[in-house]
PDB file of N, CA and C in Angstrom:
ATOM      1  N   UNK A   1     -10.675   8.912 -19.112  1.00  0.00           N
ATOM      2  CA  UNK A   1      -9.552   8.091 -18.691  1.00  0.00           C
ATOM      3  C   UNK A   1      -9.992   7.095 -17.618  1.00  0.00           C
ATOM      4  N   UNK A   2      -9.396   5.882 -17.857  1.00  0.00           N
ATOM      5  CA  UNK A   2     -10.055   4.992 -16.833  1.00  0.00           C
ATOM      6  C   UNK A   2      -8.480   4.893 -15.695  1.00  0.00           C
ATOM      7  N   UNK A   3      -9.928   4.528 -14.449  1.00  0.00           N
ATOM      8  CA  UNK A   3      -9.236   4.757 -12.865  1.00  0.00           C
ATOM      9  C   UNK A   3      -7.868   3.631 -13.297  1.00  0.00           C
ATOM     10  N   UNK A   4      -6.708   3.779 -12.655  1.00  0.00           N
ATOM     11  CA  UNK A   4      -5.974   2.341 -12.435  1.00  0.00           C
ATOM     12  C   UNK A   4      -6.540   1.418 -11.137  1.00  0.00           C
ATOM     13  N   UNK A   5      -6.101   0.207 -11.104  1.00  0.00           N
ATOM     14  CA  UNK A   5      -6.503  -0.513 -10.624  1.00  0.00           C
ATOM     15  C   UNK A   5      -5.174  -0.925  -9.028  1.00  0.00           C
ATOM     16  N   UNK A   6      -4.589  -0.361  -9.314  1.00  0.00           N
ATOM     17  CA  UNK A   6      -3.556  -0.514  -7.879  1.00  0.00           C
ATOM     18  C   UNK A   6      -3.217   0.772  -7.489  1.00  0.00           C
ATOM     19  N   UNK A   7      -2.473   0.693  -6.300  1.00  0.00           N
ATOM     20  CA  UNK A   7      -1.913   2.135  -5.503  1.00  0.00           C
ATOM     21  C   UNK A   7       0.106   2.273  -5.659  1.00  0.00           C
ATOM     22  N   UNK A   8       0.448   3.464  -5.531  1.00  0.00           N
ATOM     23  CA  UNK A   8       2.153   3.052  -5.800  1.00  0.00           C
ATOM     24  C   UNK A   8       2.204   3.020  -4.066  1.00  0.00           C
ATOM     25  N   UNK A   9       3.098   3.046  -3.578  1.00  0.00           N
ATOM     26  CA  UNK A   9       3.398   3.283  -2.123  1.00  0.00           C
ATOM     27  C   UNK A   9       3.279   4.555  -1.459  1.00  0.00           C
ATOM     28  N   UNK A  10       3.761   5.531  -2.970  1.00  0.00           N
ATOM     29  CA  UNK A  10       3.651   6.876  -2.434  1.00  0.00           C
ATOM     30  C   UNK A  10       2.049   7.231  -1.799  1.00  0.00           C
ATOM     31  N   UNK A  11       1.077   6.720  -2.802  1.00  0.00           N
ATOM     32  CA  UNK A  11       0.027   6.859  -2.397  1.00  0.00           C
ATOM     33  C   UNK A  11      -0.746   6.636  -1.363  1.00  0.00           C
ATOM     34  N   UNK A  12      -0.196   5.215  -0.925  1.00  0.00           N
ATOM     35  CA  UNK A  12      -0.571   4.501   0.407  1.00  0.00           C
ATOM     36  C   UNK A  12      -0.036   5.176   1.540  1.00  0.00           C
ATOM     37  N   UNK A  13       1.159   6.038   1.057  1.00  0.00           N
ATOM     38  CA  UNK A  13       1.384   7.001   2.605  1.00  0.00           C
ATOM     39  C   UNK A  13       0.601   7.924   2.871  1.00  0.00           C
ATOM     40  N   UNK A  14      -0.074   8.880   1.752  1.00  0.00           N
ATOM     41  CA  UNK A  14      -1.260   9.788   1.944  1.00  0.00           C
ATOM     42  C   UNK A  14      -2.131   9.314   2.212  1.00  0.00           C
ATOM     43  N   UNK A  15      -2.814   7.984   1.939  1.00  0.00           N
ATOM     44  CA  UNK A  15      -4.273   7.598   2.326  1.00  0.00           C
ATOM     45  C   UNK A  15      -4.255   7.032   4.028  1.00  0.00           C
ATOM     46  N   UNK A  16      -2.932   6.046   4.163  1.00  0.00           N
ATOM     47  CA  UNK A  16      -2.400   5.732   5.614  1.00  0.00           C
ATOM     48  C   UNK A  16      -2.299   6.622   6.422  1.00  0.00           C
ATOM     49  N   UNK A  17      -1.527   7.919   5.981  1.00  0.00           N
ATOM     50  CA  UNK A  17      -1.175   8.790   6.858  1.00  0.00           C
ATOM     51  C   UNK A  17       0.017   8.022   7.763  1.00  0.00           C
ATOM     52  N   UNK A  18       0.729   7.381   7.199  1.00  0.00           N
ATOM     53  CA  UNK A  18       2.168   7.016   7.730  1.00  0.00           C
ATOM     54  C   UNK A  18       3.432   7.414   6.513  1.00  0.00           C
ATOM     55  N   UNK A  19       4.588   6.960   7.276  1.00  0.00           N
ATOM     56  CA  UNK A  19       5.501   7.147   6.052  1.00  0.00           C
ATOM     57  C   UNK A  19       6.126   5.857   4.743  1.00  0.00           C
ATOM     58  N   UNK A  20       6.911   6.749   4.174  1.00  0.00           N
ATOM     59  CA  UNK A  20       6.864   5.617   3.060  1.00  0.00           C
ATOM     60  C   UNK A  20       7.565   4.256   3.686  1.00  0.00           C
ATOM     61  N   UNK A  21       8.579   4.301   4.995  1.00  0.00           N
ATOM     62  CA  UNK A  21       9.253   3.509   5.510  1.00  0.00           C
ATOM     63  C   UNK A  21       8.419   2.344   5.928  1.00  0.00           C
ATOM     64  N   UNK A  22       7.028   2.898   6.709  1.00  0.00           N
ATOM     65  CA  UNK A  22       6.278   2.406   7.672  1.00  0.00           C
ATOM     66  C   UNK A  22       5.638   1.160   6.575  1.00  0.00           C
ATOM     67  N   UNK A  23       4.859   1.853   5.119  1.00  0.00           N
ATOM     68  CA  UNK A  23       4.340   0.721   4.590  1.00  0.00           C
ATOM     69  C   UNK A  23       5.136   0.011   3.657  1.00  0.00           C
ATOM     70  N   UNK A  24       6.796   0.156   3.678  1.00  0.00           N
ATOM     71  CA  UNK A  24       7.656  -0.951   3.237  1.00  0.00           C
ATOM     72  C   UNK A  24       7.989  -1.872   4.317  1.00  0.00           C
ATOM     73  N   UNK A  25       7.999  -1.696   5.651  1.00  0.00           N
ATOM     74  CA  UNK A  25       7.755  -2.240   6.649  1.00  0.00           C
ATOM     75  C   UNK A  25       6.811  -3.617   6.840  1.00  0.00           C
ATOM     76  N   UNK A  26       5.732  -2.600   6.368  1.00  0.00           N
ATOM     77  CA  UNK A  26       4.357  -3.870   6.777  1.00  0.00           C
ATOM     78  C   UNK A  26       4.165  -4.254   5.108  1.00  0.00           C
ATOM     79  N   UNK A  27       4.892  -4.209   4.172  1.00  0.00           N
ATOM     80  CA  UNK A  27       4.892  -4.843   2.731  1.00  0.00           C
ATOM     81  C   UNK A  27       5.762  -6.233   3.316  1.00  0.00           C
ATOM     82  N   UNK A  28       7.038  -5.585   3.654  1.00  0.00           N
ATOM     83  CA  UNK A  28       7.873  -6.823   3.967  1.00  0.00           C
ATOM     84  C   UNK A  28       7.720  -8.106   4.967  1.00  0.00           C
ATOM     85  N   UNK A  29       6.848  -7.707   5.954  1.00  0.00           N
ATOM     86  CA  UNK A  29       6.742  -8.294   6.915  1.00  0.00           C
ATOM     87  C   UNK A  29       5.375  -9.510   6.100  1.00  0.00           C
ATOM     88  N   UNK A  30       4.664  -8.732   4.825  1.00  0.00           N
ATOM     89  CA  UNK A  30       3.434  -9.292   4.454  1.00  0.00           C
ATOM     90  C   UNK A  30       2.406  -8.893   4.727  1.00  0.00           C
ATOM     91  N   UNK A  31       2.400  -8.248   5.660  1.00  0.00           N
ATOM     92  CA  UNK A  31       0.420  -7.278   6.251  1.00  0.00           C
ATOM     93  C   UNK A  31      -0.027  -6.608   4.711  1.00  0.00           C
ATOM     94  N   UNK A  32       0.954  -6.168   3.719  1.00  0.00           N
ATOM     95  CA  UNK A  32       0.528  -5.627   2.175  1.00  0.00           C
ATOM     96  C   UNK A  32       1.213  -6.881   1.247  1.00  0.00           C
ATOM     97  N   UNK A  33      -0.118  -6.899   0.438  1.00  0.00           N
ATOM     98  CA  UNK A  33       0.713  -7.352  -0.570  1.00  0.00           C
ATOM     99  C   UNK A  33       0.740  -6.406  -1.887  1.00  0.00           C
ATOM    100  N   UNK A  34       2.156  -6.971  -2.553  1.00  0.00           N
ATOM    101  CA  UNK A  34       2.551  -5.925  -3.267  1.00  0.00           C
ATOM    102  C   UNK A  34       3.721  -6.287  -4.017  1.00  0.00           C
ATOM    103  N   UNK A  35       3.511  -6.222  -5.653  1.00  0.00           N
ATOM    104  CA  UNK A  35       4.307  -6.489  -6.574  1.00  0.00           C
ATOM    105  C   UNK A  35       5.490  -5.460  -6.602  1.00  0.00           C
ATOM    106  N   UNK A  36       6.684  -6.015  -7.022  1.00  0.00           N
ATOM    107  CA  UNK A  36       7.898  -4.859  -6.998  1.00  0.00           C
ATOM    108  C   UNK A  36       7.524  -4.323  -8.043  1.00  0.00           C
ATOM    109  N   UNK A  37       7.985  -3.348  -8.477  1.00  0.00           N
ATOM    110  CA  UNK A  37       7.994  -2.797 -10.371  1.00  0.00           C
ATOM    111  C   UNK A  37       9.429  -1.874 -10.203  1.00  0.00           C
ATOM    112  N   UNK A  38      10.287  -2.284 -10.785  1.00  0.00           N
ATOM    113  CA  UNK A  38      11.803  -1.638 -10.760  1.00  0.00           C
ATOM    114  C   UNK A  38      11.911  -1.649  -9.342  1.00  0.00           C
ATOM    115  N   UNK A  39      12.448  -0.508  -8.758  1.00  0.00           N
ATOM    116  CA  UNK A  39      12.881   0.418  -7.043  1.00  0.00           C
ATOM    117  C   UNK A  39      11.624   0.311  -6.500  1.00  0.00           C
ATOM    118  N   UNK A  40      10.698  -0.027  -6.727  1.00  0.00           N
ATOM    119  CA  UNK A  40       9.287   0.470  -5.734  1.00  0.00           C
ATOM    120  C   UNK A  40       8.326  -0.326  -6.053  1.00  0.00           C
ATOM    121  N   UNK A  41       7.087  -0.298  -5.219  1.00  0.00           N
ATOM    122  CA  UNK A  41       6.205  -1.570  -5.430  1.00  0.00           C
ATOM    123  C   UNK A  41       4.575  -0.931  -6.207  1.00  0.00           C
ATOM    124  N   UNK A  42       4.235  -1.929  -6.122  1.00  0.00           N
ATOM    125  CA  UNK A  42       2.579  -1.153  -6.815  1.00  0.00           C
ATOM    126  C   UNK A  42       1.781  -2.706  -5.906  1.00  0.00           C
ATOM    127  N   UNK A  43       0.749  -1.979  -5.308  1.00  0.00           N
ATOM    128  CA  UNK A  43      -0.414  -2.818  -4.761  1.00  0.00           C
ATOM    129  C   UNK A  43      -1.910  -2.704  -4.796  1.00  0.00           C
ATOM    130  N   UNK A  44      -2.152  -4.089  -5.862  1.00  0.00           N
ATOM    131  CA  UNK A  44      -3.247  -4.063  -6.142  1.00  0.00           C
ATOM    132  C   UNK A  44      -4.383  -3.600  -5.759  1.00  0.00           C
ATOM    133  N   UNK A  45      -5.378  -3.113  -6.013  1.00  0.00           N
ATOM    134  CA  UNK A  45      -6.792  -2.566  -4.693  1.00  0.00           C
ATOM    135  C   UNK A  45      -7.260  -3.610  -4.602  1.00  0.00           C
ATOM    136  N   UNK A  46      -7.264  -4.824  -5.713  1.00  0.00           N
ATOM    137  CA  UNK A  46      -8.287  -6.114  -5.139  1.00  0.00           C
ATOM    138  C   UNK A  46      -7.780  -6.708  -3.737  1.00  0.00           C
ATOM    139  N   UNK A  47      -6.489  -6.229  -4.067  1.00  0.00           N
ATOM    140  CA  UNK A  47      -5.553  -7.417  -2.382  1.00  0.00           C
ATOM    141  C   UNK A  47      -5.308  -6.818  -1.519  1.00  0.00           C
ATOM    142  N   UNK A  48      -6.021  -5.368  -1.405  1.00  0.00           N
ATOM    143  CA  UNK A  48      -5.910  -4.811   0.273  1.00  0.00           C
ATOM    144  C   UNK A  48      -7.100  -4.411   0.933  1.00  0.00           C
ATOM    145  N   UNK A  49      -7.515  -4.115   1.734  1.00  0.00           N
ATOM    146  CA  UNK A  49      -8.545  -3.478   2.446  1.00  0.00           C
ATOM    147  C   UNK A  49      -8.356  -2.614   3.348  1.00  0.00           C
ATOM    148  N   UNK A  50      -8.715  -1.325   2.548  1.00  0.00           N
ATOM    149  CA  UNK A  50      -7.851  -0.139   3.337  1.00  0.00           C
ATOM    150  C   UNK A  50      -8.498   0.230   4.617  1.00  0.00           C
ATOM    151  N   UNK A  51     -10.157  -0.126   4.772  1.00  0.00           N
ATOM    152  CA  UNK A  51     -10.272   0.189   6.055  1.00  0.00           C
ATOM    153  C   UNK A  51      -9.851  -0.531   7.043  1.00  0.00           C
ATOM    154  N   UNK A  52      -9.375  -2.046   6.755  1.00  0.00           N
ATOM    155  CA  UNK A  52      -8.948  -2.974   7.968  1.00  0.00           C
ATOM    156  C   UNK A  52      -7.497  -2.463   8.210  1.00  0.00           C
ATOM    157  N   UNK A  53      -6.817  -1.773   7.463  1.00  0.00           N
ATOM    158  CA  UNK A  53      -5.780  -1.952   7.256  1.00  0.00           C
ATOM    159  C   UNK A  53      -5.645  -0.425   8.235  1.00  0.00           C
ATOM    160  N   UNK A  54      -5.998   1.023   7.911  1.00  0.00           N
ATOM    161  CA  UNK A  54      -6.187   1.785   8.330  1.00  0.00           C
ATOM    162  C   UNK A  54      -6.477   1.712  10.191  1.00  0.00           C
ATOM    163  N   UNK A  55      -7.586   0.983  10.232  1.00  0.00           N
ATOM    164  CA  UNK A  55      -8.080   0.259  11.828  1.00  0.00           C
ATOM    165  C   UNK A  55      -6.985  -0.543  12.489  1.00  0.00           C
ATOM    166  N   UNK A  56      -5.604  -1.415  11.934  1.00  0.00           N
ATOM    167  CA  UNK A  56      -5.096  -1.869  12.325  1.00  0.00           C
ATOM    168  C   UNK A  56      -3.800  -0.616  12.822  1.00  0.00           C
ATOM    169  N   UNK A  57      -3.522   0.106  12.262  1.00  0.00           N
ATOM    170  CA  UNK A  57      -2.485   1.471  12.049  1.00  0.00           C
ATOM    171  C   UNK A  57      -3.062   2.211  13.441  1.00  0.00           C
ATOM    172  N   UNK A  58      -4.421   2.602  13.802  1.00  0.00           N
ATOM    173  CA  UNK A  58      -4.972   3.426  14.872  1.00  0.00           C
ATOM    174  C   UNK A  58      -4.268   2.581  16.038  1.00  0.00           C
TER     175      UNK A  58
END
């Protein structure tokens, strides 16, 4: 089975270690980008960088 290529939000709260509020927060504000899909978003891995992103959260 091949990997997918984006994260849902749920996911980004386990890898963040914040809550789901926190990275609809910084989706909305723009610090993520991130397509809606129905109620919830999906964000690409090409358009984030989780360690800058992680370093900015500390």
């Amino acid at each position: 089975m091949r990997e997918k290529d984006f994260y849902t939000t749920k996911e980004l709260t386990k890898i963040l270690g914040i809550s789901k509020q926190s990275v609809l927060k910084r989706i909305g504000r723009g610090n993520i980008k991130a397509v809606k899909t129905g109620r919830d978003y999906i964000v690409f891995k090409k358009d984030i960088d989780l360690n800058k992103l992680k370093a900015d959260i500390q």
